[in-house]
PDB file of N, CA and C in Angstrom:
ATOM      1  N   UNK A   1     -32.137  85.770 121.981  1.00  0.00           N
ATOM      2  CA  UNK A   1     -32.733  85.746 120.662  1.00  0.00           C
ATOM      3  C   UNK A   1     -34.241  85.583 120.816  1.00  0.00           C
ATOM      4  N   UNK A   2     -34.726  86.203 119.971  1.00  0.00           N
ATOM      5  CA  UNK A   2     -36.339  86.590 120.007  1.00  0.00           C
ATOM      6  C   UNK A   2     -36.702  84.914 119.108  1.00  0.00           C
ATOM      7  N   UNK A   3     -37.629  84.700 119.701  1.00  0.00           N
ATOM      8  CA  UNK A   3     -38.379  83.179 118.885  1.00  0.00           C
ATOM      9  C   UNK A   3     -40.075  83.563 118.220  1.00  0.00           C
ATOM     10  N   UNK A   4     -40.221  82.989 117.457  1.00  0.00           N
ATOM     11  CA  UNK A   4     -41.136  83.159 116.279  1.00  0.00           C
ATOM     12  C   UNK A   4     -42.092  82.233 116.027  1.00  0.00           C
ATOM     13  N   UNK A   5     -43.203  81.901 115.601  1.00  0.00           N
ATOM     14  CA  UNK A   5     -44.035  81.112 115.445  1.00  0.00           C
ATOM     15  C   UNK A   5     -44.787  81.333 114.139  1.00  0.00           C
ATOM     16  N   UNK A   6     -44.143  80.158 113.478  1.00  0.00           N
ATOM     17  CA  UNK A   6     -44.491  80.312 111.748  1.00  0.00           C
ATOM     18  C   UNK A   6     -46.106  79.284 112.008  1.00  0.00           C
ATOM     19  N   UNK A   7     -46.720  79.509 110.671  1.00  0.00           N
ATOM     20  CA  UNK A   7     -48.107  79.375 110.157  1.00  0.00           C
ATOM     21  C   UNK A   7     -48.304  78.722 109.365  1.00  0.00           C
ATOM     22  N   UNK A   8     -46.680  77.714 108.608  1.00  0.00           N
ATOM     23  CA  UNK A   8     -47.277  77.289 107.601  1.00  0.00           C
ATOM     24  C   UNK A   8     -48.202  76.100 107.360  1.00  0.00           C
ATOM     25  N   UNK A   9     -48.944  75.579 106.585  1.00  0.00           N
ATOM     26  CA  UNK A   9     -49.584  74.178 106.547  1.00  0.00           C
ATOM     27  C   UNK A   9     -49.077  73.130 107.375  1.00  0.00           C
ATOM     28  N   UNK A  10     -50.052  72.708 107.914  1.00  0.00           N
ATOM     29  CA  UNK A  10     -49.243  71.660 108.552  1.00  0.00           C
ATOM     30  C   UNK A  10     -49.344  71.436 110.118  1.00  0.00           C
ATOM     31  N   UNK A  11     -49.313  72.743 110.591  1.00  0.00           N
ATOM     32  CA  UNK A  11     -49.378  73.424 112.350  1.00  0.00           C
ATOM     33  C   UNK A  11     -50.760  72.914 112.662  1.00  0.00           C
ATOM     34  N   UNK A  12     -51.708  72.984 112.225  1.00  0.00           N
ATOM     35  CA  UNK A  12     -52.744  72.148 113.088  1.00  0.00           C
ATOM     36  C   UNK A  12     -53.299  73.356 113.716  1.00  0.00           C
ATOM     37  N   UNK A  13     -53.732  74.744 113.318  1.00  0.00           N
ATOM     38  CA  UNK A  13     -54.431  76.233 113.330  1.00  0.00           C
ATOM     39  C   UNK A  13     -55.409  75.602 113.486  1.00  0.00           C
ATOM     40  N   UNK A  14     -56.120  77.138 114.368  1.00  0.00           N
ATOM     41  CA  UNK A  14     -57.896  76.816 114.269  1.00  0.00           C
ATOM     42  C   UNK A  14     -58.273  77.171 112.945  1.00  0.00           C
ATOM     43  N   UNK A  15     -57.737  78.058 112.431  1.00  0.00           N
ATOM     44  CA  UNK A  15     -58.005  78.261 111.034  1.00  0.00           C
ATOM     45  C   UNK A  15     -58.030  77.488 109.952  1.00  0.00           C
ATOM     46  N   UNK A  16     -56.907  76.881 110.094  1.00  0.00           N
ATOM     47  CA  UNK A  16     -56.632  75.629 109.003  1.00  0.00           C
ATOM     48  C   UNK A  16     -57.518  74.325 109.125  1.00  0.00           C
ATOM     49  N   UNK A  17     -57.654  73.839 110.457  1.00  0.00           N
ATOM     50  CA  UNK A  17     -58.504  72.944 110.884  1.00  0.00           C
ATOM     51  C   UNK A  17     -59.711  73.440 109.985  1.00  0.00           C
ATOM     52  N   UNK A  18     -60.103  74.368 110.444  1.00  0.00           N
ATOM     53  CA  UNK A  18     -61.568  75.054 109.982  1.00  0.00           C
ATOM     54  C   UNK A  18     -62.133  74.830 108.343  1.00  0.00           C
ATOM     55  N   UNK A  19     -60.464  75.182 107.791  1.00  0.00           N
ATOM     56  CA  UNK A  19     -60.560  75.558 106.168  1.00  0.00           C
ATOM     57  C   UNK A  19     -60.794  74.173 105.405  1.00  0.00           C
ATOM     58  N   UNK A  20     -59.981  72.784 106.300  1.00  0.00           N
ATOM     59  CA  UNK A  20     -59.740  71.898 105.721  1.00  0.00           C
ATOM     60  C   UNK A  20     -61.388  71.419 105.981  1.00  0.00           C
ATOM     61  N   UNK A  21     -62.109  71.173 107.396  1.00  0.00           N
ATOM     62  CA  UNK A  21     -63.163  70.520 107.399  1.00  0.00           C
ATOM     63  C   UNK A  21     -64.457  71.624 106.382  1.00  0.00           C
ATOM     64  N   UNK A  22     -64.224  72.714 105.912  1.00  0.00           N
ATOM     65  CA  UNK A  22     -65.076  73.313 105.006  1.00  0.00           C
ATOM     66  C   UNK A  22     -64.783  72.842 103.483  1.00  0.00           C
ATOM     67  N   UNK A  23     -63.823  72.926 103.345  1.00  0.00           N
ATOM     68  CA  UNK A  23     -63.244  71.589 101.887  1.00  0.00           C
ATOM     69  C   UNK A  23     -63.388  70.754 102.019  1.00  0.00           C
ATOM     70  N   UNK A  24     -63.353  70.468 102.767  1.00  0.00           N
ATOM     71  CA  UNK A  24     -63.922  68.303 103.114  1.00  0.00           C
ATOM     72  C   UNK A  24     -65.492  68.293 102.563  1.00  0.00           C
ATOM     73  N   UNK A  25     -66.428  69.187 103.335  1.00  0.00           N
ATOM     74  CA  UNK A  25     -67.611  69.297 103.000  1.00  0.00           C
ATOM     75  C   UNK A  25     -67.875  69.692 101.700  1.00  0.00           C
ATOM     76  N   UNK A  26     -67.658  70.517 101.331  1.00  0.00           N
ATOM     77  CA  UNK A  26     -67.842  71.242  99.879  1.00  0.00           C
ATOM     78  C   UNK A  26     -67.592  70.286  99.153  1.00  0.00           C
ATOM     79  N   UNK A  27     -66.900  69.396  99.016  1.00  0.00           N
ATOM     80  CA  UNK A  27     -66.042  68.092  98.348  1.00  0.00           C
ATOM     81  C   UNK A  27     -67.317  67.577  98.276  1.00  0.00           C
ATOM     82  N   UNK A  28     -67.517  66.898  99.681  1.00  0.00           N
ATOM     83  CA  UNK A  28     -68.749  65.680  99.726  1.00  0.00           C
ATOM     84  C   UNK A  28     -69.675  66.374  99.314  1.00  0.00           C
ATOM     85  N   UNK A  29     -70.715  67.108  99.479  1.00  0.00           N
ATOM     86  CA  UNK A  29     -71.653  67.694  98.840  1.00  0.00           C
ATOM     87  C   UNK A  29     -71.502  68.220  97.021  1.00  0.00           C
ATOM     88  N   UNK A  30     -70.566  68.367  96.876  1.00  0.00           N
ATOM     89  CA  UNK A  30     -70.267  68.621  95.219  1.00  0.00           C
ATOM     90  C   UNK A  30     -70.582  67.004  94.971  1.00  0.00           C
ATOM     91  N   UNK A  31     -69.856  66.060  95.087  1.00  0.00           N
ATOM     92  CA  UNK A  31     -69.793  64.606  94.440  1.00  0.00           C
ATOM     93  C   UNK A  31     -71.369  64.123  95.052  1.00  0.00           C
ATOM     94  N   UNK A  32     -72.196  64.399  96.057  1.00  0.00           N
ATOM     95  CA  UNK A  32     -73.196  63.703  96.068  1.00  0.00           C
ATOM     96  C   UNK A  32     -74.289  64.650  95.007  1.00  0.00           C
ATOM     97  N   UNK A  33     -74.317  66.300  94.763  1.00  0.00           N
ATOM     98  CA  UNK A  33     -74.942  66.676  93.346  1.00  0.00           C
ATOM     99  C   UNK A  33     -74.471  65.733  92.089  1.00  0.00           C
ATOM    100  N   UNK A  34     -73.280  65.532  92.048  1.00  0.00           N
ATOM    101  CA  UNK A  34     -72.518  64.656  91.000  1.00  0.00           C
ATOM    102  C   UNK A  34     -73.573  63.667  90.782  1.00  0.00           C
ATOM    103  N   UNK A  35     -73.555  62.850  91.734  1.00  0.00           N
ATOM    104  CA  UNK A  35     -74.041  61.244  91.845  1.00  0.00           C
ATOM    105  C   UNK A  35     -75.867  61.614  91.784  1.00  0.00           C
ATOM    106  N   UNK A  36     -76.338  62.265  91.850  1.00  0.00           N
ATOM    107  CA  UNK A  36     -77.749  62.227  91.734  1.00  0.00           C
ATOM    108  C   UNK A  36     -77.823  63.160  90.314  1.00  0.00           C
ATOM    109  N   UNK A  37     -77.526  64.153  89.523  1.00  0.00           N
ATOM    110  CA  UNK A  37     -77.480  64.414  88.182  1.00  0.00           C
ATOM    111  C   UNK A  37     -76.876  63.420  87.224  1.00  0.00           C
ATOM    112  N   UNK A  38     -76.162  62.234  87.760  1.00  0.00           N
ATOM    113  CA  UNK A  38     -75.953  61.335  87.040  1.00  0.00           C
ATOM    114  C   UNK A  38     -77.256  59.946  86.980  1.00  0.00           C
ATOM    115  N   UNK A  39     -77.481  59.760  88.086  1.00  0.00           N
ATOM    116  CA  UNK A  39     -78.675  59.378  88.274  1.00  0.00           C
ATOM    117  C   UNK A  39     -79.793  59.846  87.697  1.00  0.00           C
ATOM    118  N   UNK A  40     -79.982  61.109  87.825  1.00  0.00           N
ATOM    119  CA  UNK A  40     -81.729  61.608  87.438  1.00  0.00           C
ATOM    120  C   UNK A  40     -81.065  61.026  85.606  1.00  0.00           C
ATOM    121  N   UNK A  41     -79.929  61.314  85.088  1.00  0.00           N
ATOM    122  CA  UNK A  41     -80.157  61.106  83.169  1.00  0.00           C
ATOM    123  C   UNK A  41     -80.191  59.600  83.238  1.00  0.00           C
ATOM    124  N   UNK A  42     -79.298  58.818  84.168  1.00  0.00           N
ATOM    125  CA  UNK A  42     -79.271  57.394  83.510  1.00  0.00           C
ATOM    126  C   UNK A  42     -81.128  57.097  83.686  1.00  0.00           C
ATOM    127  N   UNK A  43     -82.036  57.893  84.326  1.00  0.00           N
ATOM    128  CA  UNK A  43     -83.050  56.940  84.440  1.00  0.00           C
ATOM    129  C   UNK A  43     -84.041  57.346  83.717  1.00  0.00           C
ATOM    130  N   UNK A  44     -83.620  58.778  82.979  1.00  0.00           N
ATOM    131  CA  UNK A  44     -84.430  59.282  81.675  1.00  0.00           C
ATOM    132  C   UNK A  44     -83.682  58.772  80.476  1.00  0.00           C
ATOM    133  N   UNK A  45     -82.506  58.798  80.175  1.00  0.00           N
ATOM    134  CA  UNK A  45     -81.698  57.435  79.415  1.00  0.00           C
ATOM    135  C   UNK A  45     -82.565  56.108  79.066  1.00  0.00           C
ATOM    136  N   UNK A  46     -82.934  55.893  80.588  1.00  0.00           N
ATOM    137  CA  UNK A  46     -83.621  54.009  80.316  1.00  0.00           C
ATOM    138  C   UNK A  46     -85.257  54.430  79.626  1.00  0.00           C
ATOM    139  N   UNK A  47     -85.627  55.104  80.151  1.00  0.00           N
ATOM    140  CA  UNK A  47     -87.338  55.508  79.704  1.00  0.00           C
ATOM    141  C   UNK A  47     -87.197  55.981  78.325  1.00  0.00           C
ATOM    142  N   UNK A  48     -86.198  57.111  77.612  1.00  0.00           N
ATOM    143  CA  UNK A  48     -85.830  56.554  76.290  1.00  0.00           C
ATOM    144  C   UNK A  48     -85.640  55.749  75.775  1.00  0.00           C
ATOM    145  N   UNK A  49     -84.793  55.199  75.899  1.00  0.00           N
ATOM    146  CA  UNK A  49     -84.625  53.707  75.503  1.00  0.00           C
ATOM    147  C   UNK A  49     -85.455  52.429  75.010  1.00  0.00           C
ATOM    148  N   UNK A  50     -86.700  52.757  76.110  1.00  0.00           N
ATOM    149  CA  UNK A  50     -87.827  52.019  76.073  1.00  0.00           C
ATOM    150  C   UNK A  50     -88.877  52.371  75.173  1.00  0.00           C
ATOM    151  N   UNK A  51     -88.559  54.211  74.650  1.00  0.00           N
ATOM    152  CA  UNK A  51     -89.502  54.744  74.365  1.00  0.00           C
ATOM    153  C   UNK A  51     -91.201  55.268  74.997  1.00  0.00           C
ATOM    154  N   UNK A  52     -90.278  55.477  76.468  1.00  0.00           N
ATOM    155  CA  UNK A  52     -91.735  55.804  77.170  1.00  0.00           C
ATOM    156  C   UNK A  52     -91.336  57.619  77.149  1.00  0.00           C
ATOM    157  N   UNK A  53     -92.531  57.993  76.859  1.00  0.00           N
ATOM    158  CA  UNK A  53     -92.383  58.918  76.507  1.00  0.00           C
ATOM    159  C   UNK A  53     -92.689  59.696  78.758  1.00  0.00           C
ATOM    160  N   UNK A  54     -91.466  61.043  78.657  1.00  0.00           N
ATOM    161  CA  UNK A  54     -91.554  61.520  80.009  1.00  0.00           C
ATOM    162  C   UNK A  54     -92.211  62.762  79.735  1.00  0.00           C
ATOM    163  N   UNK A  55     -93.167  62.938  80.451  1.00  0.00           N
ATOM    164  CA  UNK A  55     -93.798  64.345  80.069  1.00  0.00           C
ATOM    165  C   UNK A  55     -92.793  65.790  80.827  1.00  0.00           C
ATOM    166  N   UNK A  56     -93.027  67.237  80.540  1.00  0.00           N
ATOM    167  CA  UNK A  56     -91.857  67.897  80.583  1.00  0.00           C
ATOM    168  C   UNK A  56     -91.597  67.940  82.529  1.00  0.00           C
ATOM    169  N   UNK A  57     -93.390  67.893  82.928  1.00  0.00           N
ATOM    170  CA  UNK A  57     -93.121  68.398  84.745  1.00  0.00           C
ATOM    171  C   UNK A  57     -92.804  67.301  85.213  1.00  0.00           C
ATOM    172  N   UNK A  58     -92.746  66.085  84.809  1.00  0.00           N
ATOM    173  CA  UNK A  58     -92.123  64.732  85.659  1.00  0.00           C
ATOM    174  C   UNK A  58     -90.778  64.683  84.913  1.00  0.00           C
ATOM    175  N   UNK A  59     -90.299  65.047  83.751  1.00  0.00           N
ATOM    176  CA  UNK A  59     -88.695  65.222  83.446  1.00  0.00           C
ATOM    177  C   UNK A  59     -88.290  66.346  84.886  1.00  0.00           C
ATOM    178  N   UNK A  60     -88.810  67.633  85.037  1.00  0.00           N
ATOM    179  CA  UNK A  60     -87.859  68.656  86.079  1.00  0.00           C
ATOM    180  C   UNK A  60     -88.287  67.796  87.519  1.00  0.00           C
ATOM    181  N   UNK A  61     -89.139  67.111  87.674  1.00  0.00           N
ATOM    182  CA  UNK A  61     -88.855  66.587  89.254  1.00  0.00           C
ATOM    183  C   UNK A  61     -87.802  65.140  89.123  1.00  0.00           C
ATOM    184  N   UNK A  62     -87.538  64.542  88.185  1.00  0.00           N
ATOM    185  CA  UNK A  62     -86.655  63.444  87.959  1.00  0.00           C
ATOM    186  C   UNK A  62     -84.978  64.471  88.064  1.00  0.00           C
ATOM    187  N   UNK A  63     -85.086  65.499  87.708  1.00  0.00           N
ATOM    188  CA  UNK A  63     -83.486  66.162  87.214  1.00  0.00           C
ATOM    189  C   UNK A  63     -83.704  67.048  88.745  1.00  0.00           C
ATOM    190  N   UNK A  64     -82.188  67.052  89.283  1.00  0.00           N
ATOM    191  CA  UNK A  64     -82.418  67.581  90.336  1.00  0.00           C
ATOM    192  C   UNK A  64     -82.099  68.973  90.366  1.00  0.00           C
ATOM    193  N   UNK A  65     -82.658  69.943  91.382  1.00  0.00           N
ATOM    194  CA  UNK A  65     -82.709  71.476  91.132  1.00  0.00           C
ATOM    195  C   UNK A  65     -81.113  71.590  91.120  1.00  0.00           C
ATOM    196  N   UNK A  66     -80.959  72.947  90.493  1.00  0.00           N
ATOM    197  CA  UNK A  66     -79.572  73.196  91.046  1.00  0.00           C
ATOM    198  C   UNK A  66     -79.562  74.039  92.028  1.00  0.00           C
ATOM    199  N   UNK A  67     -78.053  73.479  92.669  1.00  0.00           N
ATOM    200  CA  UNK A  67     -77.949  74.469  94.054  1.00  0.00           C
ATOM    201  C   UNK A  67     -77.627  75.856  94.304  1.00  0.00           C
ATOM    202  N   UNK A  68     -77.860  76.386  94.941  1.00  0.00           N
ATOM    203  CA  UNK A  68     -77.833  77.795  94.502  1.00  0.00           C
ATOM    204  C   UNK A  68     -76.204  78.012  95.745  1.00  0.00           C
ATOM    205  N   UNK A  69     -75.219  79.357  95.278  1.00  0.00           N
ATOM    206  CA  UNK A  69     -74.165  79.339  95.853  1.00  0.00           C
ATOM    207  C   UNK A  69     -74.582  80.493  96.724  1.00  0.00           C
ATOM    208  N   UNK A  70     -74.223  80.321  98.800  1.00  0.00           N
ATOM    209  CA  UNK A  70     -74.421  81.795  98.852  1.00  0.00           C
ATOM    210  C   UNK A  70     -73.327  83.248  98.979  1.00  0.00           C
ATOM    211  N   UNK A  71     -74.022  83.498  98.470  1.00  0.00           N
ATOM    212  CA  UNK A  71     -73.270  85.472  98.091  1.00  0.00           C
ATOM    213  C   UNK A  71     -72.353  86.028  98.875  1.00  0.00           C
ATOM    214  N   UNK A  72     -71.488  86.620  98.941  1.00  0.00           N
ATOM    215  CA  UNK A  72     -70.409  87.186 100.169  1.00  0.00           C
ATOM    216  C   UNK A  72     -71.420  88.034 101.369  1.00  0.00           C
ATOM    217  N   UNK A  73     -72.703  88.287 101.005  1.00  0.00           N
ATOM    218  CA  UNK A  73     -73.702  88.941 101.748  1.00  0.00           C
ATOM    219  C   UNK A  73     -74.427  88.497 102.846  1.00  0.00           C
ATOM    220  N   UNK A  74     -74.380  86.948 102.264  1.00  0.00           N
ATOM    221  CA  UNK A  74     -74.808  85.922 103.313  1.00  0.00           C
ATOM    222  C   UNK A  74     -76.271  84.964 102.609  1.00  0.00           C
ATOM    223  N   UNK A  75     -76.633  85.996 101.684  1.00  0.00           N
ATOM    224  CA  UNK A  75     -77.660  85.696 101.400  1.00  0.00           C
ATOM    225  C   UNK A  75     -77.509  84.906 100.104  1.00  0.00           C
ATOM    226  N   UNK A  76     -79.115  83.484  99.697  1.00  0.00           N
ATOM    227  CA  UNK A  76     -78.375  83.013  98.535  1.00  0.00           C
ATOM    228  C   UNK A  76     -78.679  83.874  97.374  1.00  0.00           C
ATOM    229  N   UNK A  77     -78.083  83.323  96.203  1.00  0.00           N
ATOM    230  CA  UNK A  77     -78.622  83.355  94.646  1.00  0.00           C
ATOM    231  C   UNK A  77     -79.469  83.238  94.335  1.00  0.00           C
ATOM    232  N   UNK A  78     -80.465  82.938  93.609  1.00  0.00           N
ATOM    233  CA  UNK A  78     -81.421  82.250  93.005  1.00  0.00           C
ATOM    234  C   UNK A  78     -81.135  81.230  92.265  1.00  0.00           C
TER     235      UNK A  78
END
């Protein structure tokens, strides 16, 4: 009898290895944009609050850029 070697989750692939530590990352890097766009409002939040007024080019360096995704091309977005 001929023997076979299945693929499913679980086997410990270079592939899968690969896929899981690229989701791991993507994960952590999504939640640390998370945690600093939550940050840049709570601290324009408090300067409201106070009524200090933020002028518009120190509001865009307080808010953080967004990240740009890259393209199946290799190259990014804008």
């Amino acid at each position: 009898m001929k023997g076979y070697t299945t693929h499913f989750p679980g086997h410990g692939t270079l592939f899968e290895e690969t896929y899981l530590e690229g989701k791991a990352e993507g994960k952590a890097e999504g939640q640390a944009a998370g945690r600093a766009e939550d940050r840049a409002a709570l601290i324009l939040r408090v300067l409201e609050k106070h009524a200090i007024h933020v002028p518009e080019d120190i509001r865009e360096r307080i808010t953080p850029a967004p990240t740009s995704t890259p393209s199946p091309s290799g190259s990014t977005a804008p």
